[in-house]
C-alpha atoms as a PDB file:
ATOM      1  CA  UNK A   1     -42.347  63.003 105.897  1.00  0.00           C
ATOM      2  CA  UNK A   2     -42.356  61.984 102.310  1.00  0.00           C
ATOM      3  CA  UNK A   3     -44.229  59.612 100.692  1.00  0.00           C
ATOM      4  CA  UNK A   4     -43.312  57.972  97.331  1.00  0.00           C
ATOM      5  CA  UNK A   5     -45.708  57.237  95.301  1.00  0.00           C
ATOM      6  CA  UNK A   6     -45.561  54.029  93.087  1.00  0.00           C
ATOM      7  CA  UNK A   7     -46.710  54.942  90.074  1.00  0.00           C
ATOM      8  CA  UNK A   8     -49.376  52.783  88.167  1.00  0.00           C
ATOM      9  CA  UNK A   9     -48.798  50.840  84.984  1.00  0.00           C
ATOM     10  CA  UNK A  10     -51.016  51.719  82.304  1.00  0.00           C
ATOM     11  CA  UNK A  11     -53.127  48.370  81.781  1.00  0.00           C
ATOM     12  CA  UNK A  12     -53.163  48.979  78.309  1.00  0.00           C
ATOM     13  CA  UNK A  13     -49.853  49.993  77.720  1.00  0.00           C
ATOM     14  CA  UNK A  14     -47.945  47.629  74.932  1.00  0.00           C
ATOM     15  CA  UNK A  15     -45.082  45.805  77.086  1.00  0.00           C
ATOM     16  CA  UNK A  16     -41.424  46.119  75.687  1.00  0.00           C
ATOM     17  CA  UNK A  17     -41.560  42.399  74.323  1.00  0.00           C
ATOM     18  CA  UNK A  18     -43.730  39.773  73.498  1.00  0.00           C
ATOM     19  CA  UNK A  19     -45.251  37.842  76.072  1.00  0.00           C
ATOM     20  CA  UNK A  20     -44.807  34.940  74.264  1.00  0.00           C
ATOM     21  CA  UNK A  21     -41.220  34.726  72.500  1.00  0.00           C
ATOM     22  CA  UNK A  22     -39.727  37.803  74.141  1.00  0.00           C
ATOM     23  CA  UNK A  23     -38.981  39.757  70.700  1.00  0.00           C
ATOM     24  CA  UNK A  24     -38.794  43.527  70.995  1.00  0.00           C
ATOM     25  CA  UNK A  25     -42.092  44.842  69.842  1.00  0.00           C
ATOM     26  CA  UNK A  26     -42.131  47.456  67.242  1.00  0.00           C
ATOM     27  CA  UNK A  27     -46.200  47.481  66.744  1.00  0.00           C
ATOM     28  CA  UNK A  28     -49.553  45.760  68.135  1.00  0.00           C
ATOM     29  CA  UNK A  29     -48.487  42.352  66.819  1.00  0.00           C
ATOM     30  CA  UNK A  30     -45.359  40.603  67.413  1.00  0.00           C
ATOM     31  CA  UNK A  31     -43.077  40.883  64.038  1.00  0.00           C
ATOM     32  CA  UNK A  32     -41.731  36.784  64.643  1.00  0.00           C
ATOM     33  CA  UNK A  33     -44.964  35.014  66.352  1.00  0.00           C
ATOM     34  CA  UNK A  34     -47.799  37.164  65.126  1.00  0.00           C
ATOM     35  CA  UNK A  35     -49.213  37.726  69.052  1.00  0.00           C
ATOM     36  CA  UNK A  36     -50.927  40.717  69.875  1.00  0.00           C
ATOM     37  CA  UNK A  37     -48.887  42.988  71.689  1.00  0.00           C
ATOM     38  CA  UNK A  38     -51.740  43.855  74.400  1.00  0.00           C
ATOM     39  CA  UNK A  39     -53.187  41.255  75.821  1.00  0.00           C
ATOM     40  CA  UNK A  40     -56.663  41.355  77.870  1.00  0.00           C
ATOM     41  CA  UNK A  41     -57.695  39.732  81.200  1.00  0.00           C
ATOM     42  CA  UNK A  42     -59.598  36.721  80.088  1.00  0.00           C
ATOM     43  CA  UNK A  43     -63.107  36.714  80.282  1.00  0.00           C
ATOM     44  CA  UNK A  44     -66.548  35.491  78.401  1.00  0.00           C
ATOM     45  CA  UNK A  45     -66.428  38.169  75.846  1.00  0.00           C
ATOM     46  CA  UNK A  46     -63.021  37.748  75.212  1.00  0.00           C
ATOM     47  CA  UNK A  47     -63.498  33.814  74.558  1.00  0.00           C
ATOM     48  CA  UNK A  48     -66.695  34.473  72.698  1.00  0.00           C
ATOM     49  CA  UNK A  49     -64.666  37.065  70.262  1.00  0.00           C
ATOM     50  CA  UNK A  50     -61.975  34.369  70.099  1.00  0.00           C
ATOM     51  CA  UNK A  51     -64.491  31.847  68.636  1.00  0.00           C
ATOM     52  CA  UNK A  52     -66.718  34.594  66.486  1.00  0.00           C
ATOM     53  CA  UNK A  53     -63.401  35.711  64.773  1.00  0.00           C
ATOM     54  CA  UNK A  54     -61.274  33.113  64.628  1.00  0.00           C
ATOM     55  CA  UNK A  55     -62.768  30.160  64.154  1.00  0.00           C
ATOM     56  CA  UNK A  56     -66.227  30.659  62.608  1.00  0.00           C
ATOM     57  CA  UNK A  57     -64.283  33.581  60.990  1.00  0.00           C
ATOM     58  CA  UNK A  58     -67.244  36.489  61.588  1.00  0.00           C
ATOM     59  CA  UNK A  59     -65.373  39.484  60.494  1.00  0.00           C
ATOM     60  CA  UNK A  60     -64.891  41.809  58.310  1.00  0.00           C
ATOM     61  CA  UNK A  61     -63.491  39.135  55.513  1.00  0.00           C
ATOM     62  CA  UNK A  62     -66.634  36.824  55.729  1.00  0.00           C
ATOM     63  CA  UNK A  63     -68.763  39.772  53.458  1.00  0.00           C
ATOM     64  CA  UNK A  64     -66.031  39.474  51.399  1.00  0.00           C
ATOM     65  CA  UNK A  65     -66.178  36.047  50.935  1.00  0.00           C
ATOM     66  CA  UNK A  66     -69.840  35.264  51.499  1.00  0.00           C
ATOM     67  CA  UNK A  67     -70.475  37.986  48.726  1.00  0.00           C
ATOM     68  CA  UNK A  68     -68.160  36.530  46.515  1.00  0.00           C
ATOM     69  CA  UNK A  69     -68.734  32.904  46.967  1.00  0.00           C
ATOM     70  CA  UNK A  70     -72.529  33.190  46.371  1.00  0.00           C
ATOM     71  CA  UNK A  71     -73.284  35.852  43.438  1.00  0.00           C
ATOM     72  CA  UNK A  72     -69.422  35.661  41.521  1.00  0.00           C
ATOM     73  CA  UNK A  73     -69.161  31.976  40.969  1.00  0.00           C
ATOM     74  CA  UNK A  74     -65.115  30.822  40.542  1.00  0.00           C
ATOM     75  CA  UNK A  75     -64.332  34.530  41.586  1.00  0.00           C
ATOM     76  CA  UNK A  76     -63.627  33.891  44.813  1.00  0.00           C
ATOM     77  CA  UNK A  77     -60.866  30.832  43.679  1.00  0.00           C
ATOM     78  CA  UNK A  78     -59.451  33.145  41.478  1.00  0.00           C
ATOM     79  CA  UNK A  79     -58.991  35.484  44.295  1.00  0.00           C
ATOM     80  CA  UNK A  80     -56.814  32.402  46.298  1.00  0.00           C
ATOM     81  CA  UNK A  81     -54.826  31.487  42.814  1.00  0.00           C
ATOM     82  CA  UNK A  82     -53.847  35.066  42.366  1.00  0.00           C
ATOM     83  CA  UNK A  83     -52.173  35.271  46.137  1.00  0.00           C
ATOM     84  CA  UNK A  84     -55.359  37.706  47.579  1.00  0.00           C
ATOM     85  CA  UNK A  85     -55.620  35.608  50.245  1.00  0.00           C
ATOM     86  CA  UNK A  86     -55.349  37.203  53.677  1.00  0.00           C
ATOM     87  CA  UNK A  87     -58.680  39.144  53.014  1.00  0.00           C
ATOM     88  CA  UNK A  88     -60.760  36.059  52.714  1.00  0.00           C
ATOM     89  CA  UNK A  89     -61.913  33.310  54.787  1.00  0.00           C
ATOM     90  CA  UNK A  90     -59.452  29.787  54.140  1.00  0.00           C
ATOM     91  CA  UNK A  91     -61.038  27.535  52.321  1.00  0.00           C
ATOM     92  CA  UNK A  92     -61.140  24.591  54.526  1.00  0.00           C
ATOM     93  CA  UNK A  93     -62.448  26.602  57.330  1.00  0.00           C
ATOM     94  CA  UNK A  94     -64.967  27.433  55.459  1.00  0.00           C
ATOM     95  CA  UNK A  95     -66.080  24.218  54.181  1.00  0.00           C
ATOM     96  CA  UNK A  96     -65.437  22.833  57.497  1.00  0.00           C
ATOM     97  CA  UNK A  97     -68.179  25.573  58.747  1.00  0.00           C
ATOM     98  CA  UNK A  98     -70.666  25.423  56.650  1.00  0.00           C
ATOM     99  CA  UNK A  99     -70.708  21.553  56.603  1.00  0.00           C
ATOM    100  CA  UNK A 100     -71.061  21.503  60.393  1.00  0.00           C
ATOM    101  CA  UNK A 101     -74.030  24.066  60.531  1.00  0.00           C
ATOM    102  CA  UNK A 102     -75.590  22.264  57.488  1.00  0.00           C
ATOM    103  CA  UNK A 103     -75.689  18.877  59.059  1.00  0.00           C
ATOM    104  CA  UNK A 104     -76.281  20.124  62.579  1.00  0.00           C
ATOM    105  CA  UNK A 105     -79.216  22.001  60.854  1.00  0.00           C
ATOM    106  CA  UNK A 106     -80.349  19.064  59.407  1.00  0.00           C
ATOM    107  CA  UNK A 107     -80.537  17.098  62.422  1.00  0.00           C
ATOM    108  CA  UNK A 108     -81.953  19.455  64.532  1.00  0.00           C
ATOM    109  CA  UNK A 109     -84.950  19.810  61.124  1.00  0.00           C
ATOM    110  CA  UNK A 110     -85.528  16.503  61.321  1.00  0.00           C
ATOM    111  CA  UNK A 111     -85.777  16.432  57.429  1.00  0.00           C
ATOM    112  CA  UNK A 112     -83.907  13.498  56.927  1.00  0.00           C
ATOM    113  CA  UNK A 113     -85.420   9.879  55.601  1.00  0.00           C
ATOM    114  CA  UNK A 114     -83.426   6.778  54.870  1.00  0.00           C
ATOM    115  CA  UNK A 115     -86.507   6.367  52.066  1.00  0.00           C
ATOM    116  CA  UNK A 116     -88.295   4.572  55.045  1.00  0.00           C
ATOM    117  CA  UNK A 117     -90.909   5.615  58.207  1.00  0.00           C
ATOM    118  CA  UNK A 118     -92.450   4.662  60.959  1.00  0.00           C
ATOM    119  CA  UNK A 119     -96.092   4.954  58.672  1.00  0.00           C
ATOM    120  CA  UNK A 120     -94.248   1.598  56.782  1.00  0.00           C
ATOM    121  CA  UNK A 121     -95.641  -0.717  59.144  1.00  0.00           C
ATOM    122  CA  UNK A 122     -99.098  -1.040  57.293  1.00  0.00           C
ATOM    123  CA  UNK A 123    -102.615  -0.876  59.603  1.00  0.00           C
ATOM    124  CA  UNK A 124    -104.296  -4.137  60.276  1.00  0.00           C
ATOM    125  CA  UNK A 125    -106.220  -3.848  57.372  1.00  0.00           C
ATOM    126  CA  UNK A 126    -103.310  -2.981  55.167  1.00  0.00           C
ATOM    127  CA  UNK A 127    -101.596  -5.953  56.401  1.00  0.00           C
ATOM    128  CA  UNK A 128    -104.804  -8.272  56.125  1.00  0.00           C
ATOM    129  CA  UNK A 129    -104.417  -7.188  52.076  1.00  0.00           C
ATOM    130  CA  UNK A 130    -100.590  -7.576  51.566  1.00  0.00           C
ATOM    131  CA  UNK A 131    -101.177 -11.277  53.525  1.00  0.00           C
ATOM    132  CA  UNK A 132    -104.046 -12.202  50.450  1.00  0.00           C
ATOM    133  CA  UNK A 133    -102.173 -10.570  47.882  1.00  0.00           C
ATOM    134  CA  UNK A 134     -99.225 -12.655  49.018  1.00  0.00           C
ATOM    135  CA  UNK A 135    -101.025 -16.211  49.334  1.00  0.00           C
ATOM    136  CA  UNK A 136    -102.106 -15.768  45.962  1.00  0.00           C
ATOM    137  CA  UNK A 137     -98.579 -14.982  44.467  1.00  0.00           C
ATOM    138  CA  UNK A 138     -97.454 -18.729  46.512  1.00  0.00           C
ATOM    139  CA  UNK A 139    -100.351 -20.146  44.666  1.00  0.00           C
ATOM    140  CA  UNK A 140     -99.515 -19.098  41.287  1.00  0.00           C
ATOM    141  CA  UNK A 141     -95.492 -19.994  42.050  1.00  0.00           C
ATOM    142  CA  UNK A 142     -96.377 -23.058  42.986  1.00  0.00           C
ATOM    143  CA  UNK A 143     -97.434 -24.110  39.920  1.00  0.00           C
ATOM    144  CA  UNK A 144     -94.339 -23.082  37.933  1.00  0.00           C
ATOM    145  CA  UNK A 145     -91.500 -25.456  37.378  1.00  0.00           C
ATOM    146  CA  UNK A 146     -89.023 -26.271  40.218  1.00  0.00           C
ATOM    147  CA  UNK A 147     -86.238 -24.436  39.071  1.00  0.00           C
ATOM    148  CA  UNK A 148     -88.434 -21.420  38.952  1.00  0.00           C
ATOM    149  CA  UNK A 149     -89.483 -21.681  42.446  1.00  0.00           C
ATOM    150  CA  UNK A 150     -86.415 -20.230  43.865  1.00  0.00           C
ATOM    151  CA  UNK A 151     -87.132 -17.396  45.873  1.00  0.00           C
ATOM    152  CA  UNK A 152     -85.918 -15.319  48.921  1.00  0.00           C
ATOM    153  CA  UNK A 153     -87.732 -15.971  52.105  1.00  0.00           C
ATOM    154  CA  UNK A 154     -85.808 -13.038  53.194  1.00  0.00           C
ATOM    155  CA  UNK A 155     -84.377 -10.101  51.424  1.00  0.00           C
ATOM    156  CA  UNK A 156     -81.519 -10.104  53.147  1.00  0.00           C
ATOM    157  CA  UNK A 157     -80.527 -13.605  52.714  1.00  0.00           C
ATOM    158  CA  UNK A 158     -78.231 -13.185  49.523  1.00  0.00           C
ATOM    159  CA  UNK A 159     -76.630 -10.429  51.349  1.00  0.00           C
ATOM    160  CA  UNK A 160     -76.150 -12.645  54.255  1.00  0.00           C
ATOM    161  CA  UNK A 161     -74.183 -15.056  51.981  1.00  0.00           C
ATOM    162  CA  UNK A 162     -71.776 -12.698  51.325  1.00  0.00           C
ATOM    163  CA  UNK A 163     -70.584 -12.089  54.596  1.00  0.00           C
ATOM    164  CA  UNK A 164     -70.101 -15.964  55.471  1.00  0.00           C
ATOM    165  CA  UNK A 165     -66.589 -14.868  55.698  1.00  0.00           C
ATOM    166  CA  UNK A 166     -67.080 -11.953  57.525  1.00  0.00           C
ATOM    167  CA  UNK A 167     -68.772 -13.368  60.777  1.00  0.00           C
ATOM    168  CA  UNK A 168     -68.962  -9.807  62.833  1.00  0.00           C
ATOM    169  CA  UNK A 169     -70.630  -8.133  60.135  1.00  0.00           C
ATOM    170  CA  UNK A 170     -72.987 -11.280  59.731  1.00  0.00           C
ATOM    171  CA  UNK A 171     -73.755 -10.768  63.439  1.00  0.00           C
ATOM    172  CA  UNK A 172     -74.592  -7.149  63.049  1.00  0.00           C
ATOM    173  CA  UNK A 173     -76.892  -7.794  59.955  1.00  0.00           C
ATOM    174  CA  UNK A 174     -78.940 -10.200  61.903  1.00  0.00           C
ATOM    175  CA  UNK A 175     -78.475  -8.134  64.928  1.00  0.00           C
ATOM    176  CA  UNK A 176     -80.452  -5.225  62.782  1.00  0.00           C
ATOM    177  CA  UNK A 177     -82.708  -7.637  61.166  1.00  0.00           C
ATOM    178  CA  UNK A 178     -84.190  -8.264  64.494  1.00  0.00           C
ATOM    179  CA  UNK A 179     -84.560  -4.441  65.412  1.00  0.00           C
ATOM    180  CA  UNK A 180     -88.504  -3.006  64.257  1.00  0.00           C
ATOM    181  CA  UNK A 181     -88.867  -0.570  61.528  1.00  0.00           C
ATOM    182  CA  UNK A 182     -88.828   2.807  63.714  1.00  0.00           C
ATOM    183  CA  UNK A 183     -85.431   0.936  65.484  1.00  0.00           C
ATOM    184  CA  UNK A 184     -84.192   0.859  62.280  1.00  0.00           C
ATOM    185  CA  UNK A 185     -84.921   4.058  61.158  1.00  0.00           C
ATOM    186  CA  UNK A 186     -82.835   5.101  63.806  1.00  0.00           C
ATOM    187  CA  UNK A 187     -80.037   2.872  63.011  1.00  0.00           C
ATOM    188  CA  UNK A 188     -79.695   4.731  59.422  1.00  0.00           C
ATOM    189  CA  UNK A 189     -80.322   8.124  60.683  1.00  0.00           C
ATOM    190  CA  UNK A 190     -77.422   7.666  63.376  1.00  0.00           C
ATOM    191  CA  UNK A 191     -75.002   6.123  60.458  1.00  0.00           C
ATOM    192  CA  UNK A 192     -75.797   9.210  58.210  1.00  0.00           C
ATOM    193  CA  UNK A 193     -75.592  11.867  60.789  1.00  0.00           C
ATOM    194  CA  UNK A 194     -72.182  10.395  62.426  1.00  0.00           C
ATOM    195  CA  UNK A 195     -70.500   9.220  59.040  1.00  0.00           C
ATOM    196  CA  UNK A 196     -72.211  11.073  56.279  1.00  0.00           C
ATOM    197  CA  UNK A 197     -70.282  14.420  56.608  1.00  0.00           C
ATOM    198  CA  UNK A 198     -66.902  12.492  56.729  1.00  0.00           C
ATOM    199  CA  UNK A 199     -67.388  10.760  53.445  1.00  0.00           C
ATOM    200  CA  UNK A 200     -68.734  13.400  52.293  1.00  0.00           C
ATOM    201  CA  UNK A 201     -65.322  15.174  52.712  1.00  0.00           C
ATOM    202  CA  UNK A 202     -63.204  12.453  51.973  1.00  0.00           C
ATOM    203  CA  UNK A 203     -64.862  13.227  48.295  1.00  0.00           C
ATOM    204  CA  UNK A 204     -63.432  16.085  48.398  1.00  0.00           C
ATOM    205  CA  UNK A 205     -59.907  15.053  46.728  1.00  0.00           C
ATOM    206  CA  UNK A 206     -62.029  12.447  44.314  1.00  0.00           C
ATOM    207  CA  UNK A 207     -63.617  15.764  43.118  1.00  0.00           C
ATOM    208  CA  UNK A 208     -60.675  17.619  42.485  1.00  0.00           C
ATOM    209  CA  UNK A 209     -59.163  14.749  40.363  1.00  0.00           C
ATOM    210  CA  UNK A 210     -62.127  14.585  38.344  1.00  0.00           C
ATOM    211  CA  UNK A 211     -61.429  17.865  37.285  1.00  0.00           C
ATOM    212  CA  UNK A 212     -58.227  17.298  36.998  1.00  0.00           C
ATOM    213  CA  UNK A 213     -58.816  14.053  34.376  1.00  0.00           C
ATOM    214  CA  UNK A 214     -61.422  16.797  32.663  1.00  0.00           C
ATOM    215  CA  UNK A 215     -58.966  19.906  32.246  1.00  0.00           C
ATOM    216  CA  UNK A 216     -56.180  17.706  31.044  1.00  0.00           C
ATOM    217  CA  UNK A 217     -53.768  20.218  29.675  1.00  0.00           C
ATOM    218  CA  UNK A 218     -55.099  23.308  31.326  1.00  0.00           C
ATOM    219  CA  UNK A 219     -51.955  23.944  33.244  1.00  0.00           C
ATOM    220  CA  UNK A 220     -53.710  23.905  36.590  1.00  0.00           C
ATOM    221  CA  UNK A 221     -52.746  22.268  39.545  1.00  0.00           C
ATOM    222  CA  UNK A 222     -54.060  18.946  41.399  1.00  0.00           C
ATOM    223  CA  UNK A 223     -54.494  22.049  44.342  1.00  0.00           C
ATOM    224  CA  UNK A 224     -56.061  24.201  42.148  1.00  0.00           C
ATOM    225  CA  UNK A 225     -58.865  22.082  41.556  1.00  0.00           C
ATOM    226  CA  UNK A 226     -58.884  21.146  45.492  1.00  0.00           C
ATOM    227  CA  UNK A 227     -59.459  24.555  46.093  1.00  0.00           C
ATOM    228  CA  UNK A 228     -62.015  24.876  43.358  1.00  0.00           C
ATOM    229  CA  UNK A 229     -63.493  21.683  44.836  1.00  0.00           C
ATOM    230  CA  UNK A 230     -63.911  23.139  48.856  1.00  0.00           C
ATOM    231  CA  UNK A 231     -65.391  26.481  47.236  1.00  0.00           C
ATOM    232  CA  UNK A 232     -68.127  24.677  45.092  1.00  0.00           C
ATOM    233  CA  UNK A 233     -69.319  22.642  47.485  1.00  0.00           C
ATOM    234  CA  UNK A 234     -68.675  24.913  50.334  1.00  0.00           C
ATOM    235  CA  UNK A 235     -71.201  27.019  47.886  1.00  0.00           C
ATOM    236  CA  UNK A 236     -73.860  23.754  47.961  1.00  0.00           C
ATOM    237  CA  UNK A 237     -73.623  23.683  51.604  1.00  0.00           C
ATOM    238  CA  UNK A 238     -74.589  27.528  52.033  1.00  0.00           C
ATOM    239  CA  UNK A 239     -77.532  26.976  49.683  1.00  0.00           C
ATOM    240  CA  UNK A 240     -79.157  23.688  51.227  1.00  0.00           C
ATOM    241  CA  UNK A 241     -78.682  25.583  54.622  1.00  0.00           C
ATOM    242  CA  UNK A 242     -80.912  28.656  52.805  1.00  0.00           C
ATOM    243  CA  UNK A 243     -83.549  25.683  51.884  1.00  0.00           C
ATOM    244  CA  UNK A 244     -83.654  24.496  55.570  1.00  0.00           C
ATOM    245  CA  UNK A 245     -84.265  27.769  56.881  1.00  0.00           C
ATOM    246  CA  UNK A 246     -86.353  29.150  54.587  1.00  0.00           C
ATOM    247  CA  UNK A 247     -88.851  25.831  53.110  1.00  0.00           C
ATOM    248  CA  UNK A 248     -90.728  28.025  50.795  1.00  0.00           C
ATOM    249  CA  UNK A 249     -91.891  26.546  47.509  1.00  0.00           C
ATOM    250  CA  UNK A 250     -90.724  29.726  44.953  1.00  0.00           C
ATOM    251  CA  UNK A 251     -87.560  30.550  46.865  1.00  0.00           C
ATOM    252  CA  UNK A 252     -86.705  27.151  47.063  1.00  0.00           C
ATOM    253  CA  UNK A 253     -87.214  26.963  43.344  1.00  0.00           C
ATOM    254  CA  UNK A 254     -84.988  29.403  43.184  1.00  0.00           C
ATOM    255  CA  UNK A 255     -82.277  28.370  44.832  1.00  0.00           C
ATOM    256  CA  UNK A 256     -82.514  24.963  43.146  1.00  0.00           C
ATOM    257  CA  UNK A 257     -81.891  27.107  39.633  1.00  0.00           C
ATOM    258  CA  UNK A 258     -78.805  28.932  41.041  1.00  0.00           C
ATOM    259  CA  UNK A 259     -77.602  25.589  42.667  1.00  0.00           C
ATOM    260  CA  UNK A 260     -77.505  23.995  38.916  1.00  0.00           C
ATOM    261  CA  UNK A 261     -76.327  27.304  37.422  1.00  0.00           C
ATOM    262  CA  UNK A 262     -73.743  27.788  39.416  1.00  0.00           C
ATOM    263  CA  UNK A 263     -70.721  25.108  39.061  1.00  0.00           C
ATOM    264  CA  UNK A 264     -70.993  25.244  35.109  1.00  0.00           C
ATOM    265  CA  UNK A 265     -70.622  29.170  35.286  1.00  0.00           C
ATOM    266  CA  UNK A 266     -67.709  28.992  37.962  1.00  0.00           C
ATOM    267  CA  UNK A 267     -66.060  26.504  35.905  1.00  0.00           C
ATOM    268  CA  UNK A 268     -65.962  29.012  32.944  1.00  0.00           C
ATOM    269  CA  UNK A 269     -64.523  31.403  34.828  1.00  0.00           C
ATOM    270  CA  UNK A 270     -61.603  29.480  36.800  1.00  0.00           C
ATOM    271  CA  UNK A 271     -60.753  27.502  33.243  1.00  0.00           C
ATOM    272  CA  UNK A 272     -61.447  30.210  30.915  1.00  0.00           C
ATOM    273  CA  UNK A 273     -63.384  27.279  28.786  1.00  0.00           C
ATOM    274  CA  UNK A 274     -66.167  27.356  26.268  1.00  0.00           C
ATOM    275  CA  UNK A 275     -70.073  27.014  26.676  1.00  0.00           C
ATOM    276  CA  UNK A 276     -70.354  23.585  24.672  1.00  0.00           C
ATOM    277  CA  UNK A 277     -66.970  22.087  26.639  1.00  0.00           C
ATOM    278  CA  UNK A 278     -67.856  23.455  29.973  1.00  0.00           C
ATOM    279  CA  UNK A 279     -71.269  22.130  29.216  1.00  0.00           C
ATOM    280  CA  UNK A 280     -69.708  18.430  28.854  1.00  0.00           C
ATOM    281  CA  UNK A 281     -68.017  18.673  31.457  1.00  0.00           C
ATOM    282  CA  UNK A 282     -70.120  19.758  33.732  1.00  0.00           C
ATOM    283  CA  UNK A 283     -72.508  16.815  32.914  1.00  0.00           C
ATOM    284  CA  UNK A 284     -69.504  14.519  33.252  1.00  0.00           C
ATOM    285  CA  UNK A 285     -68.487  15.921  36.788  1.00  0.00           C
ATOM    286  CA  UNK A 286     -72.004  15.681  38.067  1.00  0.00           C
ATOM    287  CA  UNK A 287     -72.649  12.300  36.647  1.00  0.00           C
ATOM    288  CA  UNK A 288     -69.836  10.658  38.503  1.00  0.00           C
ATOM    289  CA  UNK A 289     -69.950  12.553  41.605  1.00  0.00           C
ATOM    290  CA  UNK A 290     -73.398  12.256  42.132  1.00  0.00           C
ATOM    291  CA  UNK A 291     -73.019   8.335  41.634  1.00  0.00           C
ATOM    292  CA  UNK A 292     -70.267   8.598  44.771  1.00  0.00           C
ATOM    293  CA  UNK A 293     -72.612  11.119  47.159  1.00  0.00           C
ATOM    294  CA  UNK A 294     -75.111   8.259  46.637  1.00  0.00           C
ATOM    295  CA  UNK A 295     -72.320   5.597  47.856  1.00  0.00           C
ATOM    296  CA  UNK A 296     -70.883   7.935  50.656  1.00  0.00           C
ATOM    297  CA  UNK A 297     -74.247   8.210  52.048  1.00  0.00           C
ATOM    298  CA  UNK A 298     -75.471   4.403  51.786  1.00  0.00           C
ATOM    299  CA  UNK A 299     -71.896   3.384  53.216  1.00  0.00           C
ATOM    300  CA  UNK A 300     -72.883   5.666  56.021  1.00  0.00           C
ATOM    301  CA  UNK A 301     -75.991   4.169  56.893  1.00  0.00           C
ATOM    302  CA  UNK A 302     -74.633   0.777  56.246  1.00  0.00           C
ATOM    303  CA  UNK A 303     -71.843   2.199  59.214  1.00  0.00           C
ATOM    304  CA  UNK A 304     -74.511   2.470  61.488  1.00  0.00           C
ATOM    305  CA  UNK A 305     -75.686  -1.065  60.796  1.00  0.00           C
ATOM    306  CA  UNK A 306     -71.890  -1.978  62.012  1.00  0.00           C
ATOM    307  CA  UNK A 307     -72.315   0.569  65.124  1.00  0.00           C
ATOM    308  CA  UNK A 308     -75.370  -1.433  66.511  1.00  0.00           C
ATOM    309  CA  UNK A 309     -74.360  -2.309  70.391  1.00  0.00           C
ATOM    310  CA  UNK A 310     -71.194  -0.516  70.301  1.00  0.00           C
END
């Protein structure tokens, strides 16, 4: 009696078409949807090397562009302008990335202050002082015309004026002002954490059309300087991560040097410009820009003021 054998597929044997759209393979990825021709069983290590490469982008291109986008400042642009693009890691991704880890760093350091702590509220004894110190300044303003009396009770009070016409963020304003110091603390560390890297992004195109007001004429692109933009500061992210993890007093010093260095040296090299002119510009950029970091991150602390009880 004979017995046929069924013979067994080779598991890792490409299929005739793609899995996905069907079209006749000719290699290990599909020539219309890009899908690799063999797939695997799904499993941890497959999902873990799913997130490693693709999203955080931990391959072979991330030397590439690590290398490049820390000791060649604008090189690494150039690289994108020029079409050599596949070999490198996208430039939002890896703002996006960096961004995440810094702030997640951040938060996990603790190393943030809203320029207040919980050491504010004074000791008895401090508190006996500031109460003397304080009856004497009412004595001396009481003996000053009137007019010249006018003073806040509360600091907040012209403030609260303002947003007469804006009852709900009048209610959250008193809703804070009611909230002690450490409560409040928490308030603006909540707002910075939840808000701060969004507005922090959102600068991201105000960036790029500063340079593009200050290289008038150069022939680049508004995307050019976008992509300048997400490198830079993709750059500043990887280098205030490096001062988290390592708090040292002469390699932070020396990061801070590289970190000032850097963006006037990069700009050179992606607009081919002059010391003195790059110079200017430089301390025009970083003027302005530092002007709007300091309003993204007080608008994100005064967001958490708005997120009280919601």
């Amino acid at each position: 009696m004979n017995t046929a054998v069924t013979p067994v597929a080779d598991a890792h044997a490409a299929p005739a078409h793609c899995p996905n759209c069907d079209t006749v393979l000719t290699g290990q990825f599909c020539s219309h949807c890009g899908q690799e021709a063999i797939l695997h069983h799904a499993s941890v290590g497959e999902f873990l090397h799913e997130f490693v490469g693709h999203y955080v982008a931990l391959e072979g291109k991330l030397w590439g562009t690590v290398m490049r986008l820390l000791f060649r400042p604008g090189l690494l642009t150039l690289e994108y302008i020029r079409g050599r693009r596949v070999r490198f890691v996208q430039p939002l991704r890896l703002y996006l990335t960096l961004s995440l880890l810094f702030f997640a760093l951040l938060k996990f350091s603790g190393t943030f202050s809203p320029g207040m702590t919980e050491g504010n509220e004074a000791p008895q004894e401090h508190a006996a002082v500031a109460t003397k110190t304080a009856e004497k300044a009412q004595s001396k303003v009481q003996d000053k015309a009137p007019e010249e009396t006018r003073i806040d009770i509360d600091g907040n009070e012209k403030l609260k004026s303002y947003l007469d016409g804006w009852p709900a963020a009048r209610h959250q304003l008193d809703a804070f002002d009611k909230l002690p110091s450490a409560e409040k603390i928490k308030v603006f560390q909540n707002g910075f954490y939840h808000y701060a890297p969004y507005a922090i992004f959102a600068l991201m195109p105000v960036f790029a059309l500063l340079l593009k007001v200050l290289y008038l004429g150069s022939g680049r692109r508004f995307g050019d300087h976008l992509l300048f933009a997400l490198h830079t500061n993709a750059f500043a992210y990887f280098i205030f991560i490096l001062m988290l993890l390592v708090p040292w007093g002469l390699v932070q010093f020396v990061l801070w040097c590289w970190l000032l260095g850097y963006l006037p040296w990069a700009m050179r090299r992606v607009y081919n410009s002059g010391r003195g002119t790059t110079f200017l510009r430089w301390l025009l950029l970083m003027s302005f820009y530092t002007i709007l970091i300091g309003l993204a991150v007080a608008g994100s602390m005064l967001a958490g003021i708005m997120a009280i009880g919601h």
